[in-house]
C-alpha atoms as a PDB file:
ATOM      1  CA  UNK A   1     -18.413  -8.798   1.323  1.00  0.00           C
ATOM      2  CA  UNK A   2     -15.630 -10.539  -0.873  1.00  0.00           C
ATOM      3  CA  UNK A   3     -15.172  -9.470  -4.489  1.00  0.00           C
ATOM      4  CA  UNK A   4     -13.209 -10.361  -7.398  1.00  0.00           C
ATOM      5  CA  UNK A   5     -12.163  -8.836 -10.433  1.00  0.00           C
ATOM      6  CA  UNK A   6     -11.817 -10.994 -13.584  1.00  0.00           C
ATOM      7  CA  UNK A   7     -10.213  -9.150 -16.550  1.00  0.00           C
ATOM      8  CA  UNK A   8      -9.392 -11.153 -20.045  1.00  0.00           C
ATOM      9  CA  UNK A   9      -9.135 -10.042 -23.657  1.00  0.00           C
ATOM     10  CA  UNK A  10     -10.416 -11.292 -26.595  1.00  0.00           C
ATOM     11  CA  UNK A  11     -10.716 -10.233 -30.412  1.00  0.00           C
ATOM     12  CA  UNK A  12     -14.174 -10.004 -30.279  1.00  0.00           C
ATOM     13  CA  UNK A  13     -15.053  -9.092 -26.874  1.00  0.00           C
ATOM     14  CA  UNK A  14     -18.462  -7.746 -27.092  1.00  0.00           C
ATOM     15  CA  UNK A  15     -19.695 -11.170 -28.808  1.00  0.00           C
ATOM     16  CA  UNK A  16     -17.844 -13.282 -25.431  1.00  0.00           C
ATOM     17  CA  UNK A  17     -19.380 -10.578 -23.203  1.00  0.00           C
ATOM     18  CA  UNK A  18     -23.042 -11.295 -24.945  1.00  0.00           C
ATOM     19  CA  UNK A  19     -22.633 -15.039 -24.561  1.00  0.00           C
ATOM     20  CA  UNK A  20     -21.340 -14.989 -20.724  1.00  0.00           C
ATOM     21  CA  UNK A  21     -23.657 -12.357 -19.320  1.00  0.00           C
ATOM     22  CA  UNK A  22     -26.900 -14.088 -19.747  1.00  0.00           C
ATOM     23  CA  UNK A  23     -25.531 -16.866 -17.083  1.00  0.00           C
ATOM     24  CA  UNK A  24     -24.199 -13.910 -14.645  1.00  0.00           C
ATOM     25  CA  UNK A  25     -26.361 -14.197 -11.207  1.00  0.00           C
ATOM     26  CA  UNK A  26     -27.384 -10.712  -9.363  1.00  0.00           C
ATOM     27  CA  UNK A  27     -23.744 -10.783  -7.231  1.00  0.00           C
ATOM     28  CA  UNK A  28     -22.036 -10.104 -10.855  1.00  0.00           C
ATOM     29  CA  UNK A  29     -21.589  -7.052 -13.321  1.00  0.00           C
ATOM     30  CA  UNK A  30     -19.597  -7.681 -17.082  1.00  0.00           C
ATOM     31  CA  UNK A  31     -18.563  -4.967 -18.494  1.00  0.00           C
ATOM     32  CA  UNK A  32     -16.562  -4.251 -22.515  1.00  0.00           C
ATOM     33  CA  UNK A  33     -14.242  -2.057 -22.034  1.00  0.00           C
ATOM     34  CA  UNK A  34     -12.141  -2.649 -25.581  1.00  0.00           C
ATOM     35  CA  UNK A  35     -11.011  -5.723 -26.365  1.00  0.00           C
ATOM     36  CA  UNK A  36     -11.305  -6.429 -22.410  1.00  0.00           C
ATOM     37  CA  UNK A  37     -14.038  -7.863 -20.812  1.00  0.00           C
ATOM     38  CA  UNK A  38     -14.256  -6.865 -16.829  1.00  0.00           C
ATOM     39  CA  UNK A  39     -16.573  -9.034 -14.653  1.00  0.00           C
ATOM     40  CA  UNK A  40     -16.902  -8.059 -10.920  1.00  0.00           C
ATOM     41  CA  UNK A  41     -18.052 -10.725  -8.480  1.00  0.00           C
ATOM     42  CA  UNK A  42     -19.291  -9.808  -5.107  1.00  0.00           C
ATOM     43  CA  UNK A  43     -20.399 -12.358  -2.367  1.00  0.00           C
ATOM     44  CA  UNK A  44     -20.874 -12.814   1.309  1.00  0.00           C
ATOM     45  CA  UNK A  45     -18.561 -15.792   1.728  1.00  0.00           C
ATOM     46  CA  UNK A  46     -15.287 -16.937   0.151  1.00  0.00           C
ATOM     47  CA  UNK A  47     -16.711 -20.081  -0.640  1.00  0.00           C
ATOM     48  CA  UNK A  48     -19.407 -18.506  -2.660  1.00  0.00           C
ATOM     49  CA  UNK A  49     -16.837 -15.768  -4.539  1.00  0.00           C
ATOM     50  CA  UNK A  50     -14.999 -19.056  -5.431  1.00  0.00           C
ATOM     51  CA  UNK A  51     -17.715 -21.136  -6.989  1.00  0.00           C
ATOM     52  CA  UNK A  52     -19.093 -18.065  -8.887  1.00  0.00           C
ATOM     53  CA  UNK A  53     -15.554 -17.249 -10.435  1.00  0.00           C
ATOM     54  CA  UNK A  54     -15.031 -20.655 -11.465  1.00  0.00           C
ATOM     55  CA  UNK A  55     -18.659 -21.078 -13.067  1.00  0.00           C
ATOM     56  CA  UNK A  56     -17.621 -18.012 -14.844  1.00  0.00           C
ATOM     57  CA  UNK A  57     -14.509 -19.019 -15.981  1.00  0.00           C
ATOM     58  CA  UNK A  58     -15.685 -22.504 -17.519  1.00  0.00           C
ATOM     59  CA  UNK A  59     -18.271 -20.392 -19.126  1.00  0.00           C
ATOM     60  CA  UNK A  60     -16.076 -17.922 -20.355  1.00  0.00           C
ATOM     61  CA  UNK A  61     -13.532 -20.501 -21.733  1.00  0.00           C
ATOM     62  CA  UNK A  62     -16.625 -22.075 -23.205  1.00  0.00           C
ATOM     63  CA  UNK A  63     -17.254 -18.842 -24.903  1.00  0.00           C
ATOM     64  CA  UNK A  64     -14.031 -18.366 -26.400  1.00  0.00           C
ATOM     65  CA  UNK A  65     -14.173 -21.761 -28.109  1.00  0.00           C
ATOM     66  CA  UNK A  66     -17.600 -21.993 -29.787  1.00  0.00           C
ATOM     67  CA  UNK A  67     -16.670 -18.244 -30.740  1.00  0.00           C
ATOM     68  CA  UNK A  68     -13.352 -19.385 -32.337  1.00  0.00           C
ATOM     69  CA  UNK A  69     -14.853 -22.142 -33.917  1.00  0.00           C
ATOM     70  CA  UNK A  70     -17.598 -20.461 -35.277  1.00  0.00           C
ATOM     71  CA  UNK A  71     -15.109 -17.710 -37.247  1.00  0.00           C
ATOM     72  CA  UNK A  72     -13.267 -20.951 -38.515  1.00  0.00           C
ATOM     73  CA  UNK A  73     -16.315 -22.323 -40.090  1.00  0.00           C
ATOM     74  CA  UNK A  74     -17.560 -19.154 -41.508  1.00  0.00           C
ATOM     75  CA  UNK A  75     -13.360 -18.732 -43.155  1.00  0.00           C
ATOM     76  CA  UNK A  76     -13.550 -22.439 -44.507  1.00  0.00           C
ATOM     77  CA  UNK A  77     -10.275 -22.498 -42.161  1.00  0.00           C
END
């Protein structure tokens, strides 16, 4: 089994954690743990644990913007 462990932080990290973990397959766990989120990826091949940590990531990144955007709008910034 291969597994990888993504750790970021964020301001808001429960709200990125919310919007991510509704697109994690079985072979992942997300965890808050602060202002980190911790997402553990297992899979059989390293193939597999490569295409499920980038999906993640573009997800995750996706996250961060509509989240950031979304506080700008509510500041008038």
């Amino acid at each position: 089994m291969r597994q990888a462990r993504i750790e970021t932080t964020h301001e808001d990290a429960r709200r990125i954690a919310d919007a991510v973990t509704p697109d994690n397959t079985d072979s992942m766990t997300t965890t808050v743990e602060g202002d980190s989120i911790v997402t553990v990826v297992e899979r059989e091949t390293t193939g597999g644990l490569q295409a499920t940590v980038d999906d993640y990531v573009v997800n995750l990144t996706v996250a961060e913007t509509v989240a950031d955007n979304a506080t700008r709008h509510i500041n008038h910034e």
